[in-house]
Every structure is written in structure tokens, then in C-alpha cells.
N, C-alpha and C. Protein backbone atom coordinates (compact mmCIF):
# COMPACT_ATOMS: atom_id res chain seq x y z
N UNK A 1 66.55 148.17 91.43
CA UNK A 1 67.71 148.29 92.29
C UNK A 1 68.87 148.92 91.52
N UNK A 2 69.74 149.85 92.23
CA UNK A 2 70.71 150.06 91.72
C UNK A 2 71.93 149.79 92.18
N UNK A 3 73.11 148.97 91.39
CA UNK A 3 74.22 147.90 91.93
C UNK A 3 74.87 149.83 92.08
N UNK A 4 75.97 149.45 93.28
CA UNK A 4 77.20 150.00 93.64
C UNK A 4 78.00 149.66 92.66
N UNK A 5 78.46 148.55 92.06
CA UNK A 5 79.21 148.20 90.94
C UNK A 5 78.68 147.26 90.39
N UNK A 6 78.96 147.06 88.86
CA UNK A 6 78.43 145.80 88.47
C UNK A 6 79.97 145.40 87.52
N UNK A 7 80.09 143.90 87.49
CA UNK A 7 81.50 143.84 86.87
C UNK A 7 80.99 142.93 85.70
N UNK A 8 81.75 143.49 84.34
CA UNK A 8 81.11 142.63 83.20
C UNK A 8 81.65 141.38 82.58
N UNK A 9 81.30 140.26 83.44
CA UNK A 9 82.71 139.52 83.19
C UNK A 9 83.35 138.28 83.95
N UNK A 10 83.14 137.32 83.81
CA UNK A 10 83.05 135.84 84.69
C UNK A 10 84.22 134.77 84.75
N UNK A 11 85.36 135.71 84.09
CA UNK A 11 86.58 134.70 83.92
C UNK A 11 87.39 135.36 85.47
N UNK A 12 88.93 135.21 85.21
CA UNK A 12 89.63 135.29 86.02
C UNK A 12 89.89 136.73 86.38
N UNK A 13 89.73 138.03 86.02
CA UNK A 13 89.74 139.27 86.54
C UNK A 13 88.87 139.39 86.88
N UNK A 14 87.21 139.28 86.56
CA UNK A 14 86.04 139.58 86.84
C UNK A 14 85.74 139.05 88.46
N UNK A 15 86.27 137.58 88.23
CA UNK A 15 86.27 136.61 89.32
C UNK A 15 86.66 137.14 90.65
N UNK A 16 88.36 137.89 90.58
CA UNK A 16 88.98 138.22 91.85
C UNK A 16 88.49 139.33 92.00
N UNK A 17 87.76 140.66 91.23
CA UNK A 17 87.45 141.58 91.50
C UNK A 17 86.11 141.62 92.57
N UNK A 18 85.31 140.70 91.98
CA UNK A 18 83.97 140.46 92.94
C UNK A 18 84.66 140.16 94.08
N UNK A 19 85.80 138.59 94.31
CA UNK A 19 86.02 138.38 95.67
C UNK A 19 86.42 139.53 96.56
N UNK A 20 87.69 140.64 96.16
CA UNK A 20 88.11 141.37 97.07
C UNK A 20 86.93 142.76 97.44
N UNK A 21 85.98 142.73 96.27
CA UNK A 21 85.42 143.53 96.73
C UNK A 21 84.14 142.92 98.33
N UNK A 22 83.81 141.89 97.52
CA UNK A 22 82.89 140.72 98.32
C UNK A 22 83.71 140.78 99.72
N UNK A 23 84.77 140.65 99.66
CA UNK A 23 85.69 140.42 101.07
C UNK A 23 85.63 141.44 102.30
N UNK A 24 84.70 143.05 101.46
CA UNK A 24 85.22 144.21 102.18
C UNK A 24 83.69 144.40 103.10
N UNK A 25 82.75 142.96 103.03
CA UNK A 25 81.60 143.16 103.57
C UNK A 25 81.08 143.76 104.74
N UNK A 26 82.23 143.52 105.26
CA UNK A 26 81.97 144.38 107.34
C UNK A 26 82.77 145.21 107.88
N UNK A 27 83.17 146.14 106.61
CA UNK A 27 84.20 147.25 106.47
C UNK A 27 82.56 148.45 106.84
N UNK A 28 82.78 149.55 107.32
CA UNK A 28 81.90 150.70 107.17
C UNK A 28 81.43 151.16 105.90
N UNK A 29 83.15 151.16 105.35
CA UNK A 29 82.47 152.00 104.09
C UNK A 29 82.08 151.18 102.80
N UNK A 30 81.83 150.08 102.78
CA UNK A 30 81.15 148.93 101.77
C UNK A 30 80.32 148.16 102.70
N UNK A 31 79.50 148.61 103.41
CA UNK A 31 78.54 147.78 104.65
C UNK A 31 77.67 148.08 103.43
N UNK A 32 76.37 147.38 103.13
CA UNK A 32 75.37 147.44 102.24
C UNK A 32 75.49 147.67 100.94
N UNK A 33 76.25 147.67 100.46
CA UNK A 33 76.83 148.41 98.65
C UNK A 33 76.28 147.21 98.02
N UNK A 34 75.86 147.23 96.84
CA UNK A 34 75.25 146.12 96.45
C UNK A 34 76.40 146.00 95.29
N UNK A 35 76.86 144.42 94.88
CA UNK A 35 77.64 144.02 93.94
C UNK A 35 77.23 143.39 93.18
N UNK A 36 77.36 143.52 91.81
CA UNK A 36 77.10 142.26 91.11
C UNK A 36 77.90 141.79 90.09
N UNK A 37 78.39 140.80 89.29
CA UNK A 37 78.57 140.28 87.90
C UNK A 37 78.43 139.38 87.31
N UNK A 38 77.93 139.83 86.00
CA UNK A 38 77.84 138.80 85.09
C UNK A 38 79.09 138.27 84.84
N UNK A 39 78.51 136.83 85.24
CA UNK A 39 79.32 135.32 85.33
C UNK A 39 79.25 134.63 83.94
N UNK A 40 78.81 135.48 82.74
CA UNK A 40 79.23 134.48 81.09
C UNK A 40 80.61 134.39 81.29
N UNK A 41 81.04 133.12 80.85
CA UNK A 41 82.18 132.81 80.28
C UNK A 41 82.56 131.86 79.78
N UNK A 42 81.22 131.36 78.79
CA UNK A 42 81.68 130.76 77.20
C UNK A 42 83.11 131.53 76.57
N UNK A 43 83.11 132.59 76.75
CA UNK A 43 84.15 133.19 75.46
C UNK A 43 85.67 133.47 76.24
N UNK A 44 85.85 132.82 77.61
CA UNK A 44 86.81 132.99 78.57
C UNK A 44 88.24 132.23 77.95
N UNK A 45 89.36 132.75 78.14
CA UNK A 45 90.38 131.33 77.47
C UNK A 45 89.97 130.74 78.12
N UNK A 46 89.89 130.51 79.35
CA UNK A 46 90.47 129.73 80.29
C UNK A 46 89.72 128.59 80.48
N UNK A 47 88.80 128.04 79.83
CA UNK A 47 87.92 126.79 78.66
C UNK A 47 89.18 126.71 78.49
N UNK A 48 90.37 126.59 78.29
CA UNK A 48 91.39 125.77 77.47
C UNK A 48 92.82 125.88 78.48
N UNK A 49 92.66 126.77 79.46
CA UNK A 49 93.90 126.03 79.96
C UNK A 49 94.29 125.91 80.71
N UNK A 50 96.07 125.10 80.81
CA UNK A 50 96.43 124.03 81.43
C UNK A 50 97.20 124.95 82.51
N UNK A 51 96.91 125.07 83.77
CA UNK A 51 98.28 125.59 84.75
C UNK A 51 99.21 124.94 85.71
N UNK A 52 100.44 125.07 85.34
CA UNK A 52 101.45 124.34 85.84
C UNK A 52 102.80 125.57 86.19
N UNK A 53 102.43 127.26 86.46
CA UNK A 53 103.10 128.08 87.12
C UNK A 53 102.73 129.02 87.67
N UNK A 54 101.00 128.57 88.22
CA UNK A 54 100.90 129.69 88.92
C UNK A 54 100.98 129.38 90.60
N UNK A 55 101.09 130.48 91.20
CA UNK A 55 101.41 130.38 92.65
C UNK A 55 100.37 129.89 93.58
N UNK A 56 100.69 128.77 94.26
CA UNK A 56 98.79 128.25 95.03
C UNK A 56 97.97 127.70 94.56
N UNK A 57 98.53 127.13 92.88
CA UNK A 57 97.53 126.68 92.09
C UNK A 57 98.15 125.03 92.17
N UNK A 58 97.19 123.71 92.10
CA UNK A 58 98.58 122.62 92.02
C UNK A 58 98.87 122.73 90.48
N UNK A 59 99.97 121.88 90.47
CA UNK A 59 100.22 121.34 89.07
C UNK A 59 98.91 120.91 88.21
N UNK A 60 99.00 121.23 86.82
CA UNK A 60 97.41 120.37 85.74
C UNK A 60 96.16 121.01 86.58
N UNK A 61 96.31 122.04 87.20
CA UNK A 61 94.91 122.28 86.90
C UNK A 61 94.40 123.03 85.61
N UNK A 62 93.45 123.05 85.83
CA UNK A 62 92.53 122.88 84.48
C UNK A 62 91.84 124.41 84.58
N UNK A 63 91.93 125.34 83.77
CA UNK A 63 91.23 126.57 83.77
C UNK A 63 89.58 126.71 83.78
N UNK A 64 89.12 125.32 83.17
CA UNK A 64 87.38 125.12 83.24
C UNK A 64 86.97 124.72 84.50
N UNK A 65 87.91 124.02 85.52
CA UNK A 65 87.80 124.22 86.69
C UNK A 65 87.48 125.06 87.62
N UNK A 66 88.39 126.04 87.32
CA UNK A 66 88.86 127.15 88.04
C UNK A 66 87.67 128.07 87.98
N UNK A 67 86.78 128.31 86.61
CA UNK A 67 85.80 128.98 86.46
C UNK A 67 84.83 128.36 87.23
N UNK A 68 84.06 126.84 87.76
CA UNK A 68 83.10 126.62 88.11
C UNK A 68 83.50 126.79 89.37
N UNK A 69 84.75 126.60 89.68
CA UNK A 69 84.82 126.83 91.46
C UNK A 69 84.89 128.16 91.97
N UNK A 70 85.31 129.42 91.00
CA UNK A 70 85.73 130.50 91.64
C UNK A 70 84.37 130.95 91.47
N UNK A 71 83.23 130.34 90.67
CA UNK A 71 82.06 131.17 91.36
C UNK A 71 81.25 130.26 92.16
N UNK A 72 81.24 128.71 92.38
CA UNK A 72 81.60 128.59 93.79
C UNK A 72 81.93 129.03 95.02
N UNK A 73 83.22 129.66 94.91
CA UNK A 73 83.53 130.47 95.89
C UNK A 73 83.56 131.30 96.46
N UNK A 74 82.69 132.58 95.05
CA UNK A 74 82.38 133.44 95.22
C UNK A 74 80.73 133.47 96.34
N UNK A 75 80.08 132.72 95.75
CA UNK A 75 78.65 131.90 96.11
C UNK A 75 78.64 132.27 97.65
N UNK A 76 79.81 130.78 98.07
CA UNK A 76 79.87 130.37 99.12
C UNK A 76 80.53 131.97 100.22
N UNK A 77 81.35 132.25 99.84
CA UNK A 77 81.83 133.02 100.76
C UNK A 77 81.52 134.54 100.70
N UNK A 78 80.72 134.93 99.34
CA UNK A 78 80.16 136.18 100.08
C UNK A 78 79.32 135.97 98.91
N UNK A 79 78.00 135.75 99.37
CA UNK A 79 76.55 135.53 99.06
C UNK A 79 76.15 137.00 98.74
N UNK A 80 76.22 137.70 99.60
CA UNK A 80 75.66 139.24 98.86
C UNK A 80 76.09 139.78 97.36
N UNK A 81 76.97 139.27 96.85
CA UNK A 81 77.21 139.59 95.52
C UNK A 81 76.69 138.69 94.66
N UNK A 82 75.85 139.56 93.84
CA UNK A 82 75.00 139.23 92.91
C UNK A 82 75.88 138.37 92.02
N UNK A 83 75.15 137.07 91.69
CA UNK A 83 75.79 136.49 90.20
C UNK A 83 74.38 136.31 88.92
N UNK A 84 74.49 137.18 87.93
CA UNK A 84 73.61 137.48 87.47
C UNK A 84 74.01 136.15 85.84
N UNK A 85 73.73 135.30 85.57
CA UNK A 85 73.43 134.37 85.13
C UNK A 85 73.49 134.25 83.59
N UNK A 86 73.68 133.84 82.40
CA UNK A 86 73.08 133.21 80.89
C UNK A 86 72.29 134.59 80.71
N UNK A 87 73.30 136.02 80.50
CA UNK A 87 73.01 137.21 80.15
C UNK A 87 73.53 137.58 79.34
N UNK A 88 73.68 138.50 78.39
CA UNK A 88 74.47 138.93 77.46
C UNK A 88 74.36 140.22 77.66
N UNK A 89 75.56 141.01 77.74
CA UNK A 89 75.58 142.53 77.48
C UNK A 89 75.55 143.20 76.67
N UNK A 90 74.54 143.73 75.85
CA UNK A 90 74.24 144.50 74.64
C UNK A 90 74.76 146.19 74.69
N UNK A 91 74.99 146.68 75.64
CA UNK A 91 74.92 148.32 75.86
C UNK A 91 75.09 148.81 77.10
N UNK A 92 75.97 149.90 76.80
CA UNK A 92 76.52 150.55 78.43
C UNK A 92 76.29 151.73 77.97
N UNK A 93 75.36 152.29 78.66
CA UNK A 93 75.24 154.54 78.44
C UNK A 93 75.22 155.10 79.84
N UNK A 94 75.86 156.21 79.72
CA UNK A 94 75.93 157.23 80.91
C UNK A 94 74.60 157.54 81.47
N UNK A 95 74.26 157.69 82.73
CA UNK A 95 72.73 157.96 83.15
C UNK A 95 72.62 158.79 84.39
N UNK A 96 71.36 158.91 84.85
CA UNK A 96 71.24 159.83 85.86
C UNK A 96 72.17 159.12 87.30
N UNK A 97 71.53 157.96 87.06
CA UNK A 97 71.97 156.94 88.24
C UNK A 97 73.25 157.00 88.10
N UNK A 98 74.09 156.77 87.03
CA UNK A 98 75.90 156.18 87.00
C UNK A 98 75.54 156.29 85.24
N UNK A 99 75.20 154.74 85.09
CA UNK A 99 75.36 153.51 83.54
C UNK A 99 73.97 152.84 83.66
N UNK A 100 74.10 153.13 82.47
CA UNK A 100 72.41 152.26 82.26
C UNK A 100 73.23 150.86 81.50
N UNK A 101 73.11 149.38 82.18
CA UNK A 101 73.42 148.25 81.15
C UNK A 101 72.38 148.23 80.65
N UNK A 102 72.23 147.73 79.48
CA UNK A 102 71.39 146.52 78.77
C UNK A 102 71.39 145.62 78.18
N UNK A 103 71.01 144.52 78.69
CA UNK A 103 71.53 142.89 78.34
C UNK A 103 69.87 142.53 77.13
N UNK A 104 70.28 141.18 76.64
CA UNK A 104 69.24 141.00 76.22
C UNK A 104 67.85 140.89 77.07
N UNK A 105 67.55 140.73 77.86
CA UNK A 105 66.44 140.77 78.46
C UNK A 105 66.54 141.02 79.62
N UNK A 106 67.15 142.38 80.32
CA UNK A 106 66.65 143.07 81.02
C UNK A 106 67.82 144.66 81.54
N UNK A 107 67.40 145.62 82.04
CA UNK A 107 67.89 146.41 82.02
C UNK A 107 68.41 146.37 83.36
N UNK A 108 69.81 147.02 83.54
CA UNK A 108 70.34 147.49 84.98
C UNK A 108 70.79 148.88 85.17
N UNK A 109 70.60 149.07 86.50
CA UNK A 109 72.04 150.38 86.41
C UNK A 109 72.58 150.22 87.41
N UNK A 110 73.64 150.80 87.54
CA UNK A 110 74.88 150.82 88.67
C UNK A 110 75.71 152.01 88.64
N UNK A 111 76.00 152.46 89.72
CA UNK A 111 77.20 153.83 89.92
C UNK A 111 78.20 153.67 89.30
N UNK A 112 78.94 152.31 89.46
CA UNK A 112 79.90 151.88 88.79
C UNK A 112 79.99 150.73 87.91
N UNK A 113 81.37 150.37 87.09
CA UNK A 113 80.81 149.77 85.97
C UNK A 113 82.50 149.08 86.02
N UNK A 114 82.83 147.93 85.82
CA UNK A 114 84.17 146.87 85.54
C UNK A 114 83.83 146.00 84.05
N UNK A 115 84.56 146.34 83.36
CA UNK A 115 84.59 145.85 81.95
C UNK A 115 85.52 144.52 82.37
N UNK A 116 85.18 143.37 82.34
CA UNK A 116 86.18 142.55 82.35
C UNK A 116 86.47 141.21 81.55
N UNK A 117 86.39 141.61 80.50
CA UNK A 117 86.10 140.70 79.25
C UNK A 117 87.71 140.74 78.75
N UNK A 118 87.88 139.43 77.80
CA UNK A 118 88.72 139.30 77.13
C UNK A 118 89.02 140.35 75.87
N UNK A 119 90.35 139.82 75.52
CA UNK A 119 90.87 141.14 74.40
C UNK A 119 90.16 140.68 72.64
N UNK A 120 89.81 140.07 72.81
CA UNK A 120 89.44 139.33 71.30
C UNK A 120 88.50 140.07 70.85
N UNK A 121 88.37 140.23 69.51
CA UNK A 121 87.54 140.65 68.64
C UNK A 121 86.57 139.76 68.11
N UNK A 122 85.43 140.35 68.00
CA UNK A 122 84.51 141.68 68.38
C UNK A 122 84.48 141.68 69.33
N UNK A 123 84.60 142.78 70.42
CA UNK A 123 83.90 143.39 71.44
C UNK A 123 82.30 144.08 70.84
N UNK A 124 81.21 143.45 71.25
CA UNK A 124 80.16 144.13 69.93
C UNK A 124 78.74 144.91 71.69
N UNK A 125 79.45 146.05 72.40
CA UNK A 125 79.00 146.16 74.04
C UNK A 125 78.57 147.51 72.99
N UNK A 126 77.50 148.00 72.92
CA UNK A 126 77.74 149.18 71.93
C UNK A 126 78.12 150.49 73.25
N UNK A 127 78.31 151.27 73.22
CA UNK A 127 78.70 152.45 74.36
C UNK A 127 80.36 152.57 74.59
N UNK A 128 81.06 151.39 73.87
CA UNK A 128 82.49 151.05 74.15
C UNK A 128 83.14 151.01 72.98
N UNK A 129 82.53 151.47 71.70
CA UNK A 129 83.38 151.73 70.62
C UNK A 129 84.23 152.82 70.20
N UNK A 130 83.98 154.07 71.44
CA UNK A 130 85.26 155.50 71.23
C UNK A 130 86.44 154.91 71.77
N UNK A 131 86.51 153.96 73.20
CA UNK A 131 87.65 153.62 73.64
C UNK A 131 88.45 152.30 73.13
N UNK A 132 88.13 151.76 72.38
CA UNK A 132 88.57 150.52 71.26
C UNK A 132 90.12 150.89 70.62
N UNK A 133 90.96 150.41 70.96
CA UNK A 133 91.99 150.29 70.34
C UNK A 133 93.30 149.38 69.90
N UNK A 134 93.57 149.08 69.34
CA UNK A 134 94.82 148.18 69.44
C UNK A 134 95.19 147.48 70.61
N UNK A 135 95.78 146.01 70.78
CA UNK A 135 96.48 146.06 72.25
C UNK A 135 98.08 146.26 72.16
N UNK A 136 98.39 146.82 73.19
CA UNK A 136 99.43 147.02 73.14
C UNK A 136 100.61 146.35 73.49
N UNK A 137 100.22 144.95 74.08
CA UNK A 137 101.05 144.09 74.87
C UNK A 137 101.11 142.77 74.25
N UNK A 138 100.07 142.45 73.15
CA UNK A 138 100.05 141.22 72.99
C UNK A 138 100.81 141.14 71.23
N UNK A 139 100.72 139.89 71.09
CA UNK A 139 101.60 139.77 69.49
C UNK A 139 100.55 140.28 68.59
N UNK A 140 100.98 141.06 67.94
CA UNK A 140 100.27 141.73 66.37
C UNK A 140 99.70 141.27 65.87
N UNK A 141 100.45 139.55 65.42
CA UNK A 141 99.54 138.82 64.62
C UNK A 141 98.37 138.05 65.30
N UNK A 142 98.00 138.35 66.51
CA UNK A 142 96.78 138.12 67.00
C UNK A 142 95.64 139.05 66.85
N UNK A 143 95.80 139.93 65.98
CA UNK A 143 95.18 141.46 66.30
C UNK A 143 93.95 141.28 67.55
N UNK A 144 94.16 141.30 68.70
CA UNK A 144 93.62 141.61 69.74
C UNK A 144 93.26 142.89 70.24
N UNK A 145 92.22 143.56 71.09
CA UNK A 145 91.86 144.64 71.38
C UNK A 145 92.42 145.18 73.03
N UNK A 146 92.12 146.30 73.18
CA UNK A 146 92.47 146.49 74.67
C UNK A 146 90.99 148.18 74.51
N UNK A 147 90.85 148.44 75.91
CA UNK A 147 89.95 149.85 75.90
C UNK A 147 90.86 150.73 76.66
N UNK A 148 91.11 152.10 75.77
CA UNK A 148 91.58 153.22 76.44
C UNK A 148 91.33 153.11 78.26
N UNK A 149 92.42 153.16 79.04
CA UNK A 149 92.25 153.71 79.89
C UNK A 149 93.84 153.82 80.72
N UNK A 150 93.80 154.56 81.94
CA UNK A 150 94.79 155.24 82.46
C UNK A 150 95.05 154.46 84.19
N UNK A 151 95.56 153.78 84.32
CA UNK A 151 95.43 152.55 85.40
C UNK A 151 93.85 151.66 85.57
N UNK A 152 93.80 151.26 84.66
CA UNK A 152 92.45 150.83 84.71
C UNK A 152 91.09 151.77 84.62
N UNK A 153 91.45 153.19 84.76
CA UNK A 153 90.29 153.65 84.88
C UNK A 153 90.05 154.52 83.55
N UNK A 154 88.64 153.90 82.77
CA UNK A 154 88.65 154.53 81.46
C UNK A 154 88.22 155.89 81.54
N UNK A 155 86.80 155.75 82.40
CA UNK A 155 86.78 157.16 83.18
C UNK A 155 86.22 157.01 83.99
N UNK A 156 85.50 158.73 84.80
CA UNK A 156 84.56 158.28 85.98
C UNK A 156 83.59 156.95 85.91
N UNK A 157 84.15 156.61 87.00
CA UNK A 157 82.90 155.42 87.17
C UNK A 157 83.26 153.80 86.39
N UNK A 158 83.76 153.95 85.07
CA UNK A 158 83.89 152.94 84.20
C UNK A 158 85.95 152.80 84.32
N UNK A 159 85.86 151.42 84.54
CA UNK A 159 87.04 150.51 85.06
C UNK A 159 87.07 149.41 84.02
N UNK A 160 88.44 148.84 83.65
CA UNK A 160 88.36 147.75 82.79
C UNK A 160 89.74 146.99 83.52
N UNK A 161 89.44 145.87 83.84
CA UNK A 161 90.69 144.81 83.75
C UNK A 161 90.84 143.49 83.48
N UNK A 162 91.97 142.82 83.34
CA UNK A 162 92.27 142.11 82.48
C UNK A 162 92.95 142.64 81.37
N UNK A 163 92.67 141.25 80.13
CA UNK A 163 93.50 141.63 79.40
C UNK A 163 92.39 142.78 78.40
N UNK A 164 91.84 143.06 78.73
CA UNK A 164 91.39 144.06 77.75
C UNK A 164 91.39 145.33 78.21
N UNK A 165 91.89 144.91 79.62
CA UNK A 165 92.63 146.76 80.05
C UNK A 165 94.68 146.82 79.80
N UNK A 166 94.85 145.92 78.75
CA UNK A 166 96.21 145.97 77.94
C UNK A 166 96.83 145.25 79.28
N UNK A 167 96.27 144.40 79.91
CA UNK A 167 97.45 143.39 80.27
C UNK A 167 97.73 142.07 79.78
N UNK A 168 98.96 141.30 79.80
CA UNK A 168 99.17 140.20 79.29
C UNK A 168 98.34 139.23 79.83
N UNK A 169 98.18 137.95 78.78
CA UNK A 169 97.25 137.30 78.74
C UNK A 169 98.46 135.79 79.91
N UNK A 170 98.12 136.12 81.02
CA UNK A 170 98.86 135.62 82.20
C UNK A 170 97.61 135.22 83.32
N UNK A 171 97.82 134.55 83.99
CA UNK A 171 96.99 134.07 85.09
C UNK A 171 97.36 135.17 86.13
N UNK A 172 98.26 135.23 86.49
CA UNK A 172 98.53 135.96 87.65
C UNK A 172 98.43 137.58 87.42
N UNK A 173 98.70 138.12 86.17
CA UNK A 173 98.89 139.42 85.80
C UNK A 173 97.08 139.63 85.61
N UNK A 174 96.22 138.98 85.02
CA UNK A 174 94.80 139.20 84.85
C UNK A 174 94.46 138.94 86.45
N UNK A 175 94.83 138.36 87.49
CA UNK A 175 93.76 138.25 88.76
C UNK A 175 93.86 139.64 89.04
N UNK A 176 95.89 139.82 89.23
CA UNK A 176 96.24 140.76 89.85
C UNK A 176 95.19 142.01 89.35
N UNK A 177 94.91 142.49 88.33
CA UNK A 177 94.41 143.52 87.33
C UNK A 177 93.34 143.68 88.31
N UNK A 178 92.09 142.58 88.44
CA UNK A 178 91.09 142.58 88.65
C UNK A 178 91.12 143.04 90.13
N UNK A 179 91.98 142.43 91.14
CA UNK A 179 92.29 143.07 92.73
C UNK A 179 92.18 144.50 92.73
N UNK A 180 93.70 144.80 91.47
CA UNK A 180 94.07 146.12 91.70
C UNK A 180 92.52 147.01 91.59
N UNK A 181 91.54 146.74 90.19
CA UNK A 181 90.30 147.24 90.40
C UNK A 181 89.70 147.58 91.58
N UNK A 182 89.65 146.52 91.88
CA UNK A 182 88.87 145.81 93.74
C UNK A 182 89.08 146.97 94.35
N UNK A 183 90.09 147.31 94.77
CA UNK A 183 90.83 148.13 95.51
C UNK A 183 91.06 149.25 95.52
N UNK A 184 90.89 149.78 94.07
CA UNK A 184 90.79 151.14 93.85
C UNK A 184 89.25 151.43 93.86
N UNK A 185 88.24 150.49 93.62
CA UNK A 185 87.15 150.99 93.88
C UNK A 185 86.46 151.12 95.60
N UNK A 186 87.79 149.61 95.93
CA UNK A 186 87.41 150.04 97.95
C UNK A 186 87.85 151.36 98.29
N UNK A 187 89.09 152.15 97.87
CA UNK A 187 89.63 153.59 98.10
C UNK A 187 88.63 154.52 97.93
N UNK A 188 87.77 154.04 96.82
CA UNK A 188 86.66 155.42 96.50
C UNK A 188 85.66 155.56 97.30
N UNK A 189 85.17 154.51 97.42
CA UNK A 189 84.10 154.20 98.85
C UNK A 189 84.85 154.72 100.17
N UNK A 190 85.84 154.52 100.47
CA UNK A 190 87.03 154.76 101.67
C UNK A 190 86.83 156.32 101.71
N UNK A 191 86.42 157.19 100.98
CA UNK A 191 86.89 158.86 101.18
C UNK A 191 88.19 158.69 100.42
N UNK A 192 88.12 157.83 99.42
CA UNK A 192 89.46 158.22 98.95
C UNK A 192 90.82 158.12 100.02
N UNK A 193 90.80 157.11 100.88
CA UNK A 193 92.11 156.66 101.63
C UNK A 193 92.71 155.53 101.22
N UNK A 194 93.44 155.30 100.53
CA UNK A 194 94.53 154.12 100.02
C UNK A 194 93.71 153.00 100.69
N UNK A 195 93.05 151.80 100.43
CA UNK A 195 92.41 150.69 100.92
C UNK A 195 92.86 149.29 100.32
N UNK A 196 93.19 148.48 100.83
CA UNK A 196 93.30 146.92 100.91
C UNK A 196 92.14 145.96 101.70
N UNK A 197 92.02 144.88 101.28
CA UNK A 197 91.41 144.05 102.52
C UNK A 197 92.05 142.74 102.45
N UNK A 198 92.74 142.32 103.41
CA UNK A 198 93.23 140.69 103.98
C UNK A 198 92.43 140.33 105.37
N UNK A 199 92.14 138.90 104.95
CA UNK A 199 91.34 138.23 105.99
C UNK A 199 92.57 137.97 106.78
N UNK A 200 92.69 137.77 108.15
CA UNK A 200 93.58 137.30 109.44
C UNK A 200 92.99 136.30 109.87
N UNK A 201 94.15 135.78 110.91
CA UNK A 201 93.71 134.80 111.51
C UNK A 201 93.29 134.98 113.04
């Protein structure tokens, strides 16, 4: 099979990117697109923390929470997106199809490709060591990483958000990242027409 997108990445950008894309299920132009992402996130902060300012969130919740429910929720409310499981991503190359992944034990490809991993070092994805650079937003003495790119998009096809597409390491600034993805990849599917999706009542 070949995914429409696959997103690399199970914390809080990876998370909202699947939902809004997941959300665009009975739209024309994402009717059948196949989604998927890897849901690791041993190496996520958010194993450690505490939120008490984000918007909609209560007081003390707990970021290890947040990870078992938002793919929960992902699960529950749009089942067609793949959650691909206790994988590791070894390699991303350009291919006939889009990107050839390769995890330890088994190969994918997809048209498109969402990097959505944290900024910490090593990033060890081999195919992602020309765009490796400094981050630019976070404190120095963390030496943290970010990947070249130009609103999220590193290039055709390949997207990174979060904080390793140089945003701050924020709850709300990493979902937002991951939407904005969402959304620019619903536009591309769209013919390229400016695209959102909100559920109504």
C-alpha cells in the first residue's frame, strides 16, 4: 500500500496533524487518501509534563495523559488513519512512489512525508542529515536541533512540525505547527485552494 501521507511522530504535533487531517474524511478531495503515523513516543517531553496554561486543557493535567488519550481519540474518531505501532524509523529516500520509509522491520512508502519528532539530539533518520541544523528558537545551552525548512515545508512532499520545524517548545505553538501542516497538506489535495476543516453543529 501506498500512504497519501505518513506522519513521523506520536507526540503533540504528530497527534493534531493526523486529527485535522483524519477530520477531512467526507471532504471530496481527501475521500479515500490513506493516512498514517507512527505513534512512538518514548522520546516525547511530554512523559514529563505538567499543564496548567493551556486553553481547554483543565488545570494538572498530565502530558502522559494526553499522549494515551490523543491516540485514543485519534482511534475513536477517525479509524481510517493508520496507527502504525512499537516502530522505529531508520531511513527516509526519495522514490518513484514519493519516500521510501524504513523502519526496523518493515518498509513503507507514501507521497507524502511529516517529520514530527522532537528537537533533541540525535536525530539518527538517515535521509535527514543535509537539512540538520541548529535551532533557532530555543536556548543555546540546550544545543537542540531544528530541519531546514520554509513554513514547514522542507521540500516537495517532505513537511516537518513541531519543535523540530524551529518552533518553541510550547503546547499550543507545537499543536498549532502540526494543524498548520494538516492544512497545508488539505490545500494540496484541494487543487491548491486555501483549505480548513471545522466540525459544526
Amino acid at each position: 500500500m501506498i500512504f497519501d501521507v505518513l506522519i513521523i511522530g506520536g507526540g503533540v504535533s504528530g497527534l493534531q496533524c493526523a486529527l485535522v487531517l483524519g477530520s477531512a474524511k467526507d471532504k471530496i478531495f481527501a475521500k479515500n487518501k490513506k493516512i498514517g503515523i507512527f505513534t512512538h513516543q518514548r522520546a516525547s517531553h511530554l512523559q514529563n509534563a505538567l499543564f496548567n496554561n493551556v486553553l481547554g486543557l483543565p488545570s494538572k493535567t498530565l502530558g502522559k495523559d494526553i499522549l494515551v488519550e490523543g491516540k485514543t481519540q485519534l482511534a475513536l474518531q477517525y479509524p481510517h488513519v493508520k496507527q502504525i505501532e512499537n516502530v522505529k524509523v531508520t531511513s527516509i529516500s526519495n522514490d518513484e512512489k514519493g519516500y521510501c520509509v524504513e523502519t526496523n522491520n518493515k518498509t513503507y512508502y507514501s507521497k507524502n512525508i511529516v517529520i514530527a519528532l522532537n528537537y533533541s539530539k540525535p536525530l539518527t533518520i538517515e535521509g535527514l542529515e543535509p537539512f540538520i541544523e541548529p535551532h533557532k528558537r530555543a536556548n543555546p545551552v540546550k544545543d537542540r536541533i531544528q530541519l531546514k525548512n520554509n513554513n514547514h515545508l522542507i521540500k516537495k512532499g517532505l513537511y516537518c512540525c513541531g519543535t523540530i520545524s524551529g518552533c518553541r517548545s510550547q503546547f499550543a505553538i507545537a499543536a498549532g505547527s502540526g494543524a498548520s501542516v494538516a492544512t497545508d497538506i488539505l490545500t494540496l489535495w484541494n487543487n491548491n485552494t486555501p483549505t480548513k476543516v471545522h466540525d459544526k453543529l
